[in-house]
N, C-alpha and C. Protein backbone atom coordinates (compact mmCIF):
# COMPACT_ATOMS: atom_id res chain seq x y z
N UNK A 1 -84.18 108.44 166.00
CA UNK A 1 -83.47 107.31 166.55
C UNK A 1 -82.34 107.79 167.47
N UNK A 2 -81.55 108.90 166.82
CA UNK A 2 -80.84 109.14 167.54
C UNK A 2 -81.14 109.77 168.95
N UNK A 3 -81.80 110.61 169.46
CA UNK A 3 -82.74 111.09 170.12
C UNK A 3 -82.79 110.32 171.26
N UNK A 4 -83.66 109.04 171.06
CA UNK A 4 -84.12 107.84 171.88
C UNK A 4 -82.53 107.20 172.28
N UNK A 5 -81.84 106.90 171.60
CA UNK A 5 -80.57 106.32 172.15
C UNK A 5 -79.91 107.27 173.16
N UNK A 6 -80.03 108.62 172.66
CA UNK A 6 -79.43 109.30 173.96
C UNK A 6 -80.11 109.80 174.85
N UNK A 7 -81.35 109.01 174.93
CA UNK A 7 -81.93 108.98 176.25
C UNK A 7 -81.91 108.23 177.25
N UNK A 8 -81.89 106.95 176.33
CA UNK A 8 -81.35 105.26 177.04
C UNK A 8 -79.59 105.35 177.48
N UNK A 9 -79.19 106.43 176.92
CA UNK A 9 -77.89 106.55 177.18
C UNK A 9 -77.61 106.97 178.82
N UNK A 10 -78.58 108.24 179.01
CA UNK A 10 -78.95 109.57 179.75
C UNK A 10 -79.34 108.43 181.15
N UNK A 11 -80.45 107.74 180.84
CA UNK A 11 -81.05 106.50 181.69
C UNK A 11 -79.90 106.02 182.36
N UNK A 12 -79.52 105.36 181.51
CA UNK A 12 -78.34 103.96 182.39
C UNK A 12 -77.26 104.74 182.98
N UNK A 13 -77.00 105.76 182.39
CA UNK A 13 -75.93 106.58 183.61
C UNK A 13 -76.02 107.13 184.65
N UNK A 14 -77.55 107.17 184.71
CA UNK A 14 -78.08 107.72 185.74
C UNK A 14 -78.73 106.45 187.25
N UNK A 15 -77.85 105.48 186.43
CA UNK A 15 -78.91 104.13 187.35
C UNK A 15 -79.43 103.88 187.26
N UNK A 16 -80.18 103.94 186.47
CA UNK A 16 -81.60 103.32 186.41
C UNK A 16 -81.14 101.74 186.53
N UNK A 17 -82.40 101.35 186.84
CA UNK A 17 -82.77 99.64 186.38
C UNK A 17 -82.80 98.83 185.68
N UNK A 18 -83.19 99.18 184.83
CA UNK A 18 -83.64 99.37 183.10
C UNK A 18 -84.61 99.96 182.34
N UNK A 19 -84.33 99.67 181.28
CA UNK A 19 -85.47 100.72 180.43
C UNK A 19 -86.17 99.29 179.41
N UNK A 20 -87.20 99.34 179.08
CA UNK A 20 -88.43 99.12 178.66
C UNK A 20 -88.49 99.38 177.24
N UNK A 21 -88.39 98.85 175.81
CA UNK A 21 -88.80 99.93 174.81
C UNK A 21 -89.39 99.22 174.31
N UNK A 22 -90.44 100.37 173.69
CA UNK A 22 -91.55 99.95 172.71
C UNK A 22 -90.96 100.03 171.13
N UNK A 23 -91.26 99.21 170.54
CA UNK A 23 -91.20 99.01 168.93
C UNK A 23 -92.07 98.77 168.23
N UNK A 24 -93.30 98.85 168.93
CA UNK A 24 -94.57 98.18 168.15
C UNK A 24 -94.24 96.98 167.23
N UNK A 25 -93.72 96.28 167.63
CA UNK A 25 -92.94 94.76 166.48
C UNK A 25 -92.26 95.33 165.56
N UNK A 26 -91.35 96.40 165.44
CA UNK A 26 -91.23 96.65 164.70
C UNK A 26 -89.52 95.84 164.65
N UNK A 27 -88.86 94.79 164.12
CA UNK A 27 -87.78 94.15 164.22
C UNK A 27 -86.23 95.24 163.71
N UNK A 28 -86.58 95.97 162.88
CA UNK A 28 -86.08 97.23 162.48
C UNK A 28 -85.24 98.16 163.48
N UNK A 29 -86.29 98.64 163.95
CA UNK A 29 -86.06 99.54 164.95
C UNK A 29 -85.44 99.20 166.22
N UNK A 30 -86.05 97.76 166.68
CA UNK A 30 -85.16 97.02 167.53
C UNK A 30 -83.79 96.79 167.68
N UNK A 31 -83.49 96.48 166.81
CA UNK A 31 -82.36 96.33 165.93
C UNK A 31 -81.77 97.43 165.46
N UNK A 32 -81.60 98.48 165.56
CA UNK A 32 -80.87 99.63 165.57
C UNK A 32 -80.99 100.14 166.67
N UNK A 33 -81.87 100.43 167.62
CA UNK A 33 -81.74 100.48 168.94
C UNK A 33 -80.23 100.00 169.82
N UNK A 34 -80.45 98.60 169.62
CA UNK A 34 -79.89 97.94 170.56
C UNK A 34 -78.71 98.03 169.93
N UNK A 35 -78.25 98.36 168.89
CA UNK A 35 -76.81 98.06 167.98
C UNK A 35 -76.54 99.72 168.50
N UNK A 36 -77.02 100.55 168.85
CA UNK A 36 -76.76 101.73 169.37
C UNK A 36 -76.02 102.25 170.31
N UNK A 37 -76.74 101.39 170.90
CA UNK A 37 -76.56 101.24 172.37
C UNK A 37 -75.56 99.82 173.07
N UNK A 38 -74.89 98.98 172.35
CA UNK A 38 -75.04 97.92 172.82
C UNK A 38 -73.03 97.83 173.76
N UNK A 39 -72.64 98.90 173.30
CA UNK A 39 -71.01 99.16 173.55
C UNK A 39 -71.35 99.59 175.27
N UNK A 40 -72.53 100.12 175.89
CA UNK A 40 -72.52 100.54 177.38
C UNK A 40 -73.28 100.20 177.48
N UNK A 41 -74.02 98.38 177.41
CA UNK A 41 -75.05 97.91 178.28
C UNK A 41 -73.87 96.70 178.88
């Protein structure tokens, strides 16, 4: 998890557009994702 957040981190500082993530439904993972990340979106 942590990993993936500091990639989405790595992403948006870099400009990107946005990023895309897969969770396979997983509501879980979503949800810690975005609570990760959610202080620099």
């Amino acid at each position: 998890m942590a990993y993936c957040q500091s990639q989405i981190i790595e992403l948006l500082a870099s400009d990107v557009d946005g990023v895309h993530l897969y969770t396979m439904n997983n509501v879980k993972v979503a949800k810690r994702l975005t609570e990760g990340i959610k202080n620099i979106i």
